[in-house]
C-alpha atoms as a PDB file:
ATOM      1  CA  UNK A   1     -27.558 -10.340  18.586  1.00  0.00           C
ATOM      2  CA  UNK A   2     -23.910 -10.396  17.039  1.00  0.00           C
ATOM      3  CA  UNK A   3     -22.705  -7.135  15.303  1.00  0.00           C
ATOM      4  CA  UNK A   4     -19.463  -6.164  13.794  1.00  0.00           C
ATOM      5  CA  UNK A   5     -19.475  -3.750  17.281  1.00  0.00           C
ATOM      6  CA  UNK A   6     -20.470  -6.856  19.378  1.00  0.00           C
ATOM      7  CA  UNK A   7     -17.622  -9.020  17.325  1.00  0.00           C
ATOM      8  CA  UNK A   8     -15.096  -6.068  18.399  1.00  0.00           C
ATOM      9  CA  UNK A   9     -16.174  -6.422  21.925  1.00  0.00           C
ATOM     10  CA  UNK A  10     -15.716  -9.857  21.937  1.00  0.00           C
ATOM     11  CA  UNK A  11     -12.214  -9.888  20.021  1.00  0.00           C
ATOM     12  CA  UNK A  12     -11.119  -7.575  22.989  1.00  0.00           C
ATOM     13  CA  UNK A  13     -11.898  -9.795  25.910  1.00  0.00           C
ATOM     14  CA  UNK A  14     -10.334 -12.866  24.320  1.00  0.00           C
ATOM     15  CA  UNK A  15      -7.311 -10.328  23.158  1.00  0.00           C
ATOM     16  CA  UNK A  16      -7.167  -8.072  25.398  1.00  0.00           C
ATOM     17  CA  UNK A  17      -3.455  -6.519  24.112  1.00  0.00           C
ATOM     18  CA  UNK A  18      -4.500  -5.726  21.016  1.00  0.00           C
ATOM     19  CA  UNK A  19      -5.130  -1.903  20.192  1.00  0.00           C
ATOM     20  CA  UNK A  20      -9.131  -1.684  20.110  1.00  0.00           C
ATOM     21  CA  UNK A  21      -8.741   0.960  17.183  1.00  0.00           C
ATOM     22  CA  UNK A  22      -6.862  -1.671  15.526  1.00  0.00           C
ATOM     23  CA  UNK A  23      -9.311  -4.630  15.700  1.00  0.00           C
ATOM     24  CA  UNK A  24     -12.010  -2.102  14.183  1.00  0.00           C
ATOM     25  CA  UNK A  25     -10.389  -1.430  11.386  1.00  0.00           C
ATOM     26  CA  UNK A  26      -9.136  -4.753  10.734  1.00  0.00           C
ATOM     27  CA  UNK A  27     -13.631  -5.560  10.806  1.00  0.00           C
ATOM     28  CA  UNK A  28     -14.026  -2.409   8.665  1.00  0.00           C
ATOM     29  CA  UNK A  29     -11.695  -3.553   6.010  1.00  0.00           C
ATOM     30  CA  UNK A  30     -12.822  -7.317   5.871  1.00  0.00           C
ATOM     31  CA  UNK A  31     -16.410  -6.847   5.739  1.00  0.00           C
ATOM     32  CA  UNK A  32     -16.019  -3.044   3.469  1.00  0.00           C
ATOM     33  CA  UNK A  33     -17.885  -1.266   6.153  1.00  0.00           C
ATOM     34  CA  UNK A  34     -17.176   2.870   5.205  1.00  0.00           C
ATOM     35  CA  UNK A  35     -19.608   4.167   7.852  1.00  0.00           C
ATOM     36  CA  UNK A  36     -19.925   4.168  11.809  1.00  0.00           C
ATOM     37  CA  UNK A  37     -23.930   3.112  11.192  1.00  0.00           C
ATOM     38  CA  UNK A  38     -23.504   0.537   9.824  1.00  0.00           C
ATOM     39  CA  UNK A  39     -20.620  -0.885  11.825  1.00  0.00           C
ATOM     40  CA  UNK A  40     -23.148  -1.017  14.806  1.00  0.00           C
ATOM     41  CA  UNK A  41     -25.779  -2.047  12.784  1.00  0.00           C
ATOM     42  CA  UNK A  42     -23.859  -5.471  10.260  1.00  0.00           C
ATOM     43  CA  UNK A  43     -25.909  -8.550  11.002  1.00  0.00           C
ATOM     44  CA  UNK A  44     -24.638 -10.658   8.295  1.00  0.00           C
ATOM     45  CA  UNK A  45     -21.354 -11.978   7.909  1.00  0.00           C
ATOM     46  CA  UNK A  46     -20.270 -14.242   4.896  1.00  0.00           C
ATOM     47  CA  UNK A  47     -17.955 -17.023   5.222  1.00  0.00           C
ATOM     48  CA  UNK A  48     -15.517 -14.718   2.787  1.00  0.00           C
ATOM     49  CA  UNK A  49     -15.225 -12.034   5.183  1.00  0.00           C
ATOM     50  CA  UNK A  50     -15.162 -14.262   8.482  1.00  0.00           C
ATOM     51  CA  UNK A  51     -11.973 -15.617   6.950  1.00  0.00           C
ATOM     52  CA  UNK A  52     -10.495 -12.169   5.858  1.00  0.00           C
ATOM     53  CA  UNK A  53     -10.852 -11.113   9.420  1.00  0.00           C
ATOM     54  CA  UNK A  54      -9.166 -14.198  11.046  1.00  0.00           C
ATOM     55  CA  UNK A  55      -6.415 -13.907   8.976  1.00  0.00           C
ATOM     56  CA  UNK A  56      -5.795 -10.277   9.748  1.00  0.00           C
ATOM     57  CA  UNK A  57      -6.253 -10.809  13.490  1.00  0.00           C
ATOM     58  CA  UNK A  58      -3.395 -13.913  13.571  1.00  0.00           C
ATOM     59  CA  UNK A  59      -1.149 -10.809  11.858  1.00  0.00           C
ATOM     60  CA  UNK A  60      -2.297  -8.413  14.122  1.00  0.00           C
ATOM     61  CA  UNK A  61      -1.783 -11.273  17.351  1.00  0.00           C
ATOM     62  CA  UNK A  62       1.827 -11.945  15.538  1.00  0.00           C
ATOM     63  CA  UNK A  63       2.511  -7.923  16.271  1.00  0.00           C
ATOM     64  CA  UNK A  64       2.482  -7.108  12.703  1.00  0.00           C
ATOM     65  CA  UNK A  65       0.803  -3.112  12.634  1.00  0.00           C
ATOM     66  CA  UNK A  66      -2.394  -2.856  10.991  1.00  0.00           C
ATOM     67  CA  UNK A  67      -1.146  -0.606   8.694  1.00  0.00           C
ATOM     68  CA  UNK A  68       1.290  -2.862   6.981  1.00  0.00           C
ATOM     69  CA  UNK A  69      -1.518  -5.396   6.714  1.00  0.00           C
ATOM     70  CA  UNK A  70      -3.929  -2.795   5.155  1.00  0.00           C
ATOM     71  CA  UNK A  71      -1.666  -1.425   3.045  1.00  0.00           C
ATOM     72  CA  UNK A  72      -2.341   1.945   4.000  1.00  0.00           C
ATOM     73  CA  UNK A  73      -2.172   4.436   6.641  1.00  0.00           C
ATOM     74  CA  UNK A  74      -4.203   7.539   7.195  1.00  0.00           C
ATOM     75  CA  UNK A  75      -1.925  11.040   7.626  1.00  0.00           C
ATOM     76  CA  UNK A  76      -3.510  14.444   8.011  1.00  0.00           C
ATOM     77  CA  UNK A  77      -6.331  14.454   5.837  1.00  0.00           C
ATOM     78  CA  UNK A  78      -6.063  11.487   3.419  1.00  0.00           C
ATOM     79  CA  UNK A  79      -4.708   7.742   3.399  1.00  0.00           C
ATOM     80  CA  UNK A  80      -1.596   7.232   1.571  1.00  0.00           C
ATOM     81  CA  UNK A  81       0.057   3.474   0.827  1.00  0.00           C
ATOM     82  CA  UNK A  82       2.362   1.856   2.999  1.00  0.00           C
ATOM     83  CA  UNK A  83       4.609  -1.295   3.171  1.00  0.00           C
ATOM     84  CA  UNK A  84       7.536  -2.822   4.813  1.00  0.00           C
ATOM     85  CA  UNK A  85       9.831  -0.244   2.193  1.00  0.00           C
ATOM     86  CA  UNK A  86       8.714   2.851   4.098  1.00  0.00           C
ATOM     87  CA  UNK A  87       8.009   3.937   7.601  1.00  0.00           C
ATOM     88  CA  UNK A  88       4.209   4.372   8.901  1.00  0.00           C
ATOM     89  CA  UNK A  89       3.729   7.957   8.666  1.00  0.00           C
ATOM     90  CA  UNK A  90       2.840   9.390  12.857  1.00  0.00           C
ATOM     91  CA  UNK A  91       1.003  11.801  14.771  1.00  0.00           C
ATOM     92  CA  UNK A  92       3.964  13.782  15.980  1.00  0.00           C
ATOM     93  CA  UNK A  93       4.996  14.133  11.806  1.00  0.00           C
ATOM     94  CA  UNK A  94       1.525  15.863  11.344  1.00  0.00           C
ATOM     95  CA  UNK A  95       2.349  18.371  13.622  1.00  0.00           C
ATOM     96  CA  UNK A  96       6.219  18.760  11.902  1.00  0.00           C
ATOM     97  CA  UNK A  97       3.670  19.777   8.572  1.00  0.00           C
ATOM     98  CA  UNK A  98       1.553  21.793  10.681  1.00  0.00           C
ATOM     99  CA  UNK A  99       4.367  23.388  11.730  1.00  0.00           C
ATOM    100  CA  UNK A 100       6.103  24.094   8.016  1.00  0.00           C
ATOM    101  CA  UNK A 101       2.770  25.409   6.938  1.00  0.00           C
ATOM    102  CA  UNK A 102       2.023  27.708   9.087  1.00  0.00           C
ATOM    103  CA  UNK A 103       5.648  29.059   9.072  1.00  0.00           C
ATOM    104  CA  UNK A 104       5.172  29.399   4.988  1.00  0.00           C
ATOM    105  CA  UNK A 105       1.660  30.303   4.759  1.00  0.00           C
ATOM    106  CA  UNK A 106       1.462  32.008   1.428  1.00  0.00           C
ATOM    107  CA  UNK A 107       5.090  32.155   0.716  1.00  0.00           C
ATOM    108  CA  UNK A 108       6.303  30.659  -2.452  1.00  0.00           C
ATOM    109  CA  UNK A 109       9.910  28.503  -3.009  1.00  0.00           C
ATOM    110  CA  UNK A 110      11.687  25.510  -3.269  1.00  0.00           C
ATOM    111  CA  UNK A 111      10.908  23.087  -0.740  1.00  0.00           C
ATOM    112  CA  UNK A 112      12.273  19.588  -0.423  1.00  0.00           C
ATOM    113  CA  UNK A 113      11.411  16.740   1.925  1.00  0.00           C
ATOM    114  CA  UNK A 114      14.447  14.865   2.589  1.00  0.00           C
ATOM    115  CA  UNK A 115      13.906  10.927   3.572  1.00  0.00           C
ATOM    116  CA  UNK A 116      10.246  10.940   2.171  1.00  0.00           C
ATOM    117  CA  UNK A 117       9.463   7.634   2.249  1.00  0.00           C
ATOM    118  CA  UNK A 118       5.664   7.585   1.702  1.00  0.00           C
ATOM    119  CA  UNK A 119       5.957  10.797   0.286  1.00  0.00           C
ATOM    120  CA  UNK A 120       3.246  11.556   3.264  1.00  0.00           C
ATOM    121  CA  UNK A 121       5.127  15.119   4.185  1.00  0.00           C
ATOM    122  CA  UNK A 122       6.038  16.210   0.350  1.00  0.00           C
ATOM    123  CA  UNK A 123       2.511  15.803  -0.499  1.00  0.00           C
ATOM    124  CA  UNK A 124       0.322  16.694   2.125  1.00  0.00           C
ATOM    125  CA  UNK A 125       2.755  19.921   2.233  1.00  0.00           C
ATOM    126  CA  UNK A 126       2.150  20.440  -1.644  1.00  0.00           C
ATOM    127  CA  UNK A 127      -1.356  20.248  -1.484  1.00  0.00           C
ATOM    128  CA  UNK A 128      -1.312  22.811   1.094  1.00  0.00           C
ATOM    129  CA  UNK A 129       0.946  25.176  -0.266  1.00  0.00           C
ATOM    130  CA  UNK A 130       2.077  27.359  -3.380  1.00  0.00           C
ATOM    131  CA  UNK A 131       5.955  25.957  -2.919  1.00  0.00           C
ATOM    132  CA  UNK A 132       7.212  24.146  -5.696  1.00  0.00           C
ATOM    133  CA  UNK A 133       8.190  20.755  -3.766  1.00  0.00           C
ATOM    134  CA  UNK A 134      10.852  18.144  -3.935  1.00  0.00           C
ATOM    135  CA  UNK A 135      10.994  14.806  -2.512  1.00  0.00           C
ATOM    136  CA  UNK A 136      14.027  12.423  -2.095  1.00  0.00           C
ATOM    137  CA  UNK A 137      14.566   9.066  -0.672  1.00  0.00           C
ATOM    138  CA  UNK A 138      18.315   7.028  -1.040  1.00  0.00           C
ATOM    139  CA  UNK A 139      15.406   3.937  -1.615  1.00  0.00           C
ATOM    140  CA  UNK A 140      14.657   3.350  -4.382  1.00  0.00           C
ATOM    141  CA  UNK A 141      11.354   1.164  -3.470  1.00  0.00           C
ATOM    142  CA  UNK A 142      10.525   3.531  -1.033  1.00  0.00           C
ATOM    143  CA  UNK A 143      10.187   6.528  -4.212  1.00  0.00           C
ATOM    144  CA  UNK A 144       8.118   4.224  -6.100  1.00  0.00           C
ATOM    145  CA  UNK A 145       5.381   3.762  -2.934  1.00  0.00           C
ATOM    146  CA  UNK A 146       5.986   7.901  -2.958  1.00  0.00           C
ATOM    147  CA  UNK A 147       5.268   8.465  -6.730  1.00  0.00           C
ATOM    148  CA  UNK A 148       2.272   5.851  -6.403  1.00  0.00           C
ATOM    149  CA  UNK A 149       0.998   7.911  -3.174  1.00  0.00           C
ATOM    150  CA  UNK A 150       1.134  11.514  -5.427  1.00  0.00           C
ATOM    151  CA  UNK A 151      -2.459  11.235  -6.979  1.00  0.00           C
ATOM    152  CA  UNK A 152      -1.833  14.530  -8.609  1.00  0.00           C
ATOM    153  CA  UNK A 153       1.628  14.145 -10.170  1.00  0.00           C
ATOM    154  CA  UNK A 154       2.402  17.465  -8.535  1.00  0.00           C
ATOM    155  CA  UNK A 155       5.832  16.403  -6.368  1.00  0.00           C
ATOM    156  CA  UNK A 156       9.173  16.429  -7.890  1.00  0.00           C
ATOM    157  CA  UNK A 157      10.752  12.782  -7.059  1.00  0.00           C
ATOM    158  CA  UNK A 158      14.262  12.631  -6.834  1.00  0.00           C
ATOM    159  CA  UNK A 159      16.285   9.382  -6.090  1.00  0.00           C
ATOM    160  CA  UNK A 160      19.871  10.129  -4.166  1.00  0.00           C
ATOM    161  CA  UNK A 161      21.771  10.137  -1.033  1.00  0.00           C
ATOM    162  CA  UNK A 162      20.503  13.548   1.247  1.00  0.00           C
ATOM    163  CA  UNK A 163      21.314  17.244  -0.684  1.00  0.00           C
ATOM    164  CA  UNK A 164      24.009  15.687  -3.115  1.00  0.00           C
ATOM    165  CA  UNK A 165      21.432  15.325  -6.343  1.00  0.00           C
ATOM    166  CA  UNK A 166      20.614  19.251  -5.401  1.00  0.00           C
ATOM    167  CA  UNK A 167      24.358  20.254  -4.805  1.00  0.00           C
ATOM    168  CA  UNK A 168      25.217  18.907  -8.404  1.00  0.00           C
ATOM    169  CA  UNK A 169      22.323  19.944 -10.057  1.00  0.00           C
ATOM    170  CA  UNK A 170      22.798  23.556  -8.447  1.00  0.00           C
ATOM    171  CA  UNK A 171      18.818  23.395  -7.362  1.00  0.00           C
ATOM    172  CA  UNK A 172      18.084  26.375  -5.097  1.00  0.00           C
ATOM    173  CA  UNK A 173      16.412  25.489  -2.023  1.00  0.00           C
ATOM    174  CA  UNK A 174      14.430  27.600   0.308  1.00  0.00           C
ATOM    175  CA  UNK A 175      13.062  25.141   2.776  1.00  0.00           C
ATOM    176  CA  UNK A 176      14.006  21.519   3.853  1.00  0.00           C
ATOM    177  CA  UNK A 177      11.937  19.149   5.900  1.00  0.00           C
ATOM    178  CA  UNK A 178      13.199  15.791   7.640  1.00  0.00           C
ATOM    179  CA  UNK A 179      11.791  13.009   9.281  1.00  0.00           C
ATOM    180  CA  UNK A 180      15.733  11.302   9.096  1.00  0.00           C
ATOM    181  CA  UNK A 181      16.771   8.058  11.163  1.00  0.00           C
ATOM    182  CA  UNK A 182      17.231   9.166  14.905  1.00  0.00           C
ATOM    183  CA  UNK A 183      16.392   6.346  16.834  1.00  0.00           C
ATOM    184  CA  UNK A 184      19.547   5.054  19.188  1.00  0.00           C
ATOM    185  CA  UNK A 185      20.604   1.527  18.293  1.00  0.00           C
ATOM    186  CA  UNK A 186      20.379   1.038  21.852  1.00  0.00           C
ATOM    187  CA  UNK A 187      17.100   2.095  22.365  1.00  0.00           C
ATOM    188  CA  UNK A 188      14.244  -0.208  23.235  1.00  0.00           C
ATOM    189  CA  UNK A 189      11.464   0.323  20.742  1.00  0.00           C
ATOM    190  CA  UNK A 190       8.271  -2.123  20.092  1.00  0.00           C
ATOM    191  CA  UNK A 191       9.026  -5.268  19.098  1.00  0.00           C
ATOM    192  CA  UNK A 192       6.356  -4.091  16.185  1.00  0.00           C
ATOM    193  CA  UNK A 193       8.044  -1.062  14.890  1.00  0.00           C
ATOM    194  CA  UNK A 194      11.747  -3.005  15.517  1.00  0.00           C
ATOM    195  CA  UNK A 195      10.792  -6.220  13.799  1.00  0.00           C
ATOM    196  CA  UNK A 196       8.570  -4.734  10.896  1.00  0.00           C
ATOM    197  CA  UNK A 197       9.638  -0.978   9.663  1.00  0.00           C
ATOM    198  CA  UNK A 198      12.872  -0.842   7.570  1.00  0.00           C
ATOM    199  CA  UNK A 199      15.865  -0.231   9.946  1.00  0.00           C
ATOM    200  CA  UNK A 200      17.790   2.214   7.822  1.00  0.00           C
ATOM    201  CA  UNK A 201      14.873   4.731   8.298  1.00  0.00           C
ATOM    202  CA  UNK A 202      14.956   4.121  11.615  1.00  0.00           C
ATOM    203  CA  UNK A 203      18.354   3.739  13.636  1.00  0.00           C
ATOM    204  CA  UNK A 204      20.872   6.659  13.492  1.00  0.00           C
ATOM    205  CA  UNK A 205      24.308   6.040  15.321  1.00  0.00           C
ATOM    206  CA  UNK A 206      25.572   9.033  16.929  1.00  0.00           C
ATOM    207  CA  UNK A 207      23.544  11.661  15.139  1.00  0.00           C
ATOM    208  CA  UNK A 208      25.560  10.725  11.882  1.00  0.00           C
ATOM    209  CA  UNK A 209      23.490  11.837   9.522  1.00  0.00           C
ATOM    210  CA  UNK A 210      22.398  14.936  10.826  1.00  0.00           C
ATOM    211  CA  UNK A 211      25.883  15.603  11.081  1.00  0.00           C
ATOM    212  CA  UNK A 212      26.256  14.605   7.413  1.00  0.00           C
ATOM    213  CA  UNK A 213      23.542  16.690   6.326  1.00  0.00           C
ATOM    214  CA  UNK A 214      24.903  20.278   7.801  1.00  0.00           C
ATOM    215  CA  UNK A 215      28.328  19.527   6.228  1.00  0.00           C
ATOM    216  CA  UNK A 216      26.009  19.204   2.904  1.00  0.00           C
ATOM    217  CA  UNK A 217      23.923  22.206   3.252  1.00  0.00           C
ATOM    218  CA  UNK A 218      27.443  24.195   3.355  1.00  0.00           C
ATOM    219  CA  UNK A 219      27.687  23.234  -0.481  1.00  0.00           C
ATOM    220  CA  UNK A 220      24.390  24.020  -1.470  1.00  0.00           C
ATOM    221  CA  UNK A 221      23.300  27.231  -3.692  1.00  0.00           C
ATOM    222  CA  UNK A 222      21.623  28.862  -1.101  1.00  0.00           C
ATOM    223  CA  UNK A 223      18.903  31.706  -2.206  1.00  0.00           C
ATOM    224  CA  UNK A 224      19.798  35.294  -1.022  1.00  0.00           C
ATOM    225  CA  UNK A 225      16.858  35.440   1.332  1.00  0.00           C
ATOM    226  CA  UNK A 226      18.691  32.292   3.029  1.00  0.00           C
ATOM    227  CA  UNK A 227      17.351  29.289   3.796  1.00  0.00           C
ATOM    228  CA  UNK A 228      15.174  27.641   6.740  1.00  0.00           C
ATOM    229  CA  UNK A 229      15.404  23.490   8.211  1.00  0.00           C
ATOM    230  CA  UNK A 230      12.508  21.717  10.568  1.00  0.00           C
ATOM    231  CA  UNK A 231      13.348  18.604  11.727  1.00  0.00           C
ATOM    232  CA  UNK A 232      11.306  15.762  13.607  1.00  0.00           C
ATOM    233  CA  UNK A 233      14.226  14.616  15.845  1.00  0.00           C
ATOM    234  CA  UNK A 234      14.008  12.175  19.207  1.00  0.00           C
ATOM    235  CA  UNK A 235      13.268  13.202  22.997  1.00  0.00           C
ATOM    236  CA  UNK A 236      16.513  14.853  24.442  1.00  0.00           C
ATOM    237  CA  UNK A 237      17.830  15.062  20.947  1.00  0.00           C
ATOM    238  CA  UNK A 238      17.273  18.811  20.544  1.00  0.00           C
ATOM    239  CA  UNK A 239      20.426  20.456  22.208  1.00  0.00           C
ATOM    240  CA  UNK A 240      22.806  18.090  20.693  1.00  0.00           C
ATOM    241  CA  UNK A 241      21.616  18.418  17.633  1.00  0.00           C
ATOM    242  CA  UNK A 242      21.531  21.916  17.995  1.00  0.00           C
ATOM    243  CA  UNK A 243      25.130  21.861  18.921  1.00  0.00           C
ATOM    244  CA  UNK A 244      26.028  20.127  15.598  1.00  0.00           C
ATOM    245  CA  UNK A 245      23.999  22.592  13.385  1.00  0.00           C
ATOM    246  CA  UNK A 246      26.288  25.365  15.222  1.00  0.00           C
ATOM    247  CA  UNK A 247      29.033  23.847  14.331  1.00  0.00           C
ATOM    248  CA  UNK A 248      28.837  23.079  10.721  1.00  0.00           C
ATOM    249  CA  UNK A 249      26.360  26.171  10.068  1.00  0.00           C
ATOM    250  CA  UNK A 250      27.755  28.826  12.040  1.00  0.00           C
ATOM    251  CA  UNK A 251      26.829  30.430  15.145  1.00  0.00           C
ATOM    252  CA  UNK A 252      24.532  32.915  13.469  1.00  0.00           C
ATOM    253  CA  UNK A 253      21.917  30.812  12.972  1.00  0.00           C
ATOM    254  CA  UNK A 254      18.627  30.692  14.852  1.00  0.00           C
ATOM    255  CA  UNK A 255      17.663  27.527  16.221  1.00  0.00           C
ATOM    256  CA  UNK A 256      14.432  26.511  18.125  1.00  0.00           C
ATOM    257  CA  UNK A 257      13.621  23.434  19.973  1.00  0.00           C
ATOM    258  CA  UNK A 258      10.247  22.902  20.071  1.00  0.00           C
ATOM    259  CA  UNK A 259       8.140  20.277  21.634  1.00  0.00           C
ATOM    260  CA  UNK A 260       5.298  17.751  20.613  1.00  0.00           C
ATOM    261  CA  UNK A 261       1.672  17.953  21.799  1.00  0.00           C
ATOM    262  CA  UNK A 262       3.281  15.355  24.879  1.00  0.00           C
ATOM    263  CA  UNK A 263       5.568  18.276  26.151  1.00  0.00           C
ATOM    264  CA  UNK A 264       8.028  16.189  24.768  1.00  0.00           C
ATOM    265  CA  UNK A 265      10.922  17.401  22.384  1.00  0.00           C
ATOM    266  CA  UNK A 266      10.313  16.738  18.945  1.00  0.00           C
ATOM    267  CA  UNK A 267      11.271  19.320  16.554  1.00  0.00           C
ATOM    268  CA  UNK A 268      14.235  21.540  15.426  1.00  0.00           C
ATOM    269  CA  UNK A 269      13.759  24.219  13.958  1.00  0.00           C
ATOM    270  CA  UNK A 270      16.873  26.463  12.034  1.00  0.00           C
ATOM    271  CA  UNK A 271      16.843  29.507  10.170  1.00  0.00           C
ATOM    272  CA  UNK A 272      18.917  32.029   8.851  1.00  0.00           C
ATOM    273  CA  UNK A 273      20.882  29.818   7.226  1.00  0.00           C
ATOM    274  CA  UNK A 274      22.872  31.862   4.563  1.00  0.00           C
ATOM    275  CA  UNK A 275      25.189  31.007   1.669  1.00  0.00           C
ATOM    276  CA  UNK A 276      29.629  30.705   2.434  1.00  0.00           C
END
């Protein structure tokens, strides 16, 4: 007897490379199946949705990710769009949000999140929080998937390259998150994050921007109680990019590196940061 479970099965053996999470959501979406029941259970299978299915699978065999070919991607607690304009929001950024929110708790602010592209940090943050948030992308297609993403209208959108829209308007800011470029050039990566995720939200040569961004916050209107920057940054990344921060920030600073749930670095963490 041939269910959407049994199809899975099957899909596996003859493709045995493909993620297994993958291929069940691919079935879930081309035959609208919303619960676990009746995934087990489907016994019927139209011509329609036999045909939606194969053509996700040859994207899925061609190494496209499934969320790209969904059009969405789930992050924290809710799915939020995605398409080539904007990265697929990961695991190890949950824990960066985790990370802010806990840190804030019930505080209250300016917060922006710098690079948004899905607007997946801005507004899970927002709807978790009493800040008053920001969001700003140098892509322009990547703001509109944002601004489509922000059911609630609640996110401030701001189009511009890192803090200079802030330094001219003289906006205050208390908190800044970043998921920037920091992948190596040089690095390998999947051929399915390399050959389908936009590559300015990606590579980072040298640290550049980060570099670019402390010489920024040095112009900014900085509150009196100071102000406080987590960053998602790559594996071995944290000293040197610690070393930067004390060099354009000062040497008063505090800085943690902190790692992912891998034991693997992942996040920066500096506070303290006052006005010149």
């Amino acid at each position: 007897m041939l269910t959407l479970y049994t199809l899975e099965q099957k899909t596996l053996k003859s493709y045995n490379f493909l993620d297994k999470n993958d291929i069940k959501l691919a079935l879930m979406h081309a035959y609208d199946i919303k619960s676990y029941t009746d995934y087990v259970l489907k016994l019927h299978f139209p011509i329609k949705e036999r045909k939606e299915f194969s053509n996700i699978l040859k994207r899925l065999i061609n190494g496209e990710p499934i969320q790209y070919i969904l059009g969405e991607s789930y992050f924290y607690d809710r799915y939020f769009k995605v398409n080539k304009n904007v990265l697929i929001p990961r695991i190890e950024t949950e824990e960066l949000v985790d990370l802010v929110l806990k840190d804030i708790d019930k505080k209250s602010g300016n917060l922006l999140d710098l690079g948004t592209g899905s607007g997946a940090i801005a507004i899970t943050i927002k709807s978790h929080s009493k800040l008053n948030v920001y969001a700003s992308d140098i892509s322009k297609k990547a703001l509109k998937i944002a601004m489509e993403n922000d059911n609630n209208k609640q996110v401030n959108f701001v189009h511009g390259d890192l803090l200079l829209p802030f330094i001219k308007k003289r906006i205050k800011l208390d908190y800044i998150v970043a998921n920037l470029p920091y992948i190596n050039p040089n690095e390998v990566v999947e051929s399915k994050v390399k050959d389908y995720e936009p590559t300015k939200a990606l590579f980072n040569t040298q640290l550049n921007i980060f570099k670019r961004l402390f010489k920024q916050v040095n112009r900014l209107d900085i509150p009196a109680t100071g102000l406080s920057i987590y960053l998602e940054v790559g594996t071995m990344q944290g000293k040197e990019i610690s070393t930067i921060a004390y060099k354009y920030l000062g040497e008063n600073v505090k800085i943690n590196v902190l790692n992912d749930m891998h034991g693997k670095e992942r996040f920066v963490v500096i506070k303290d940061i006052y006005g010149n």
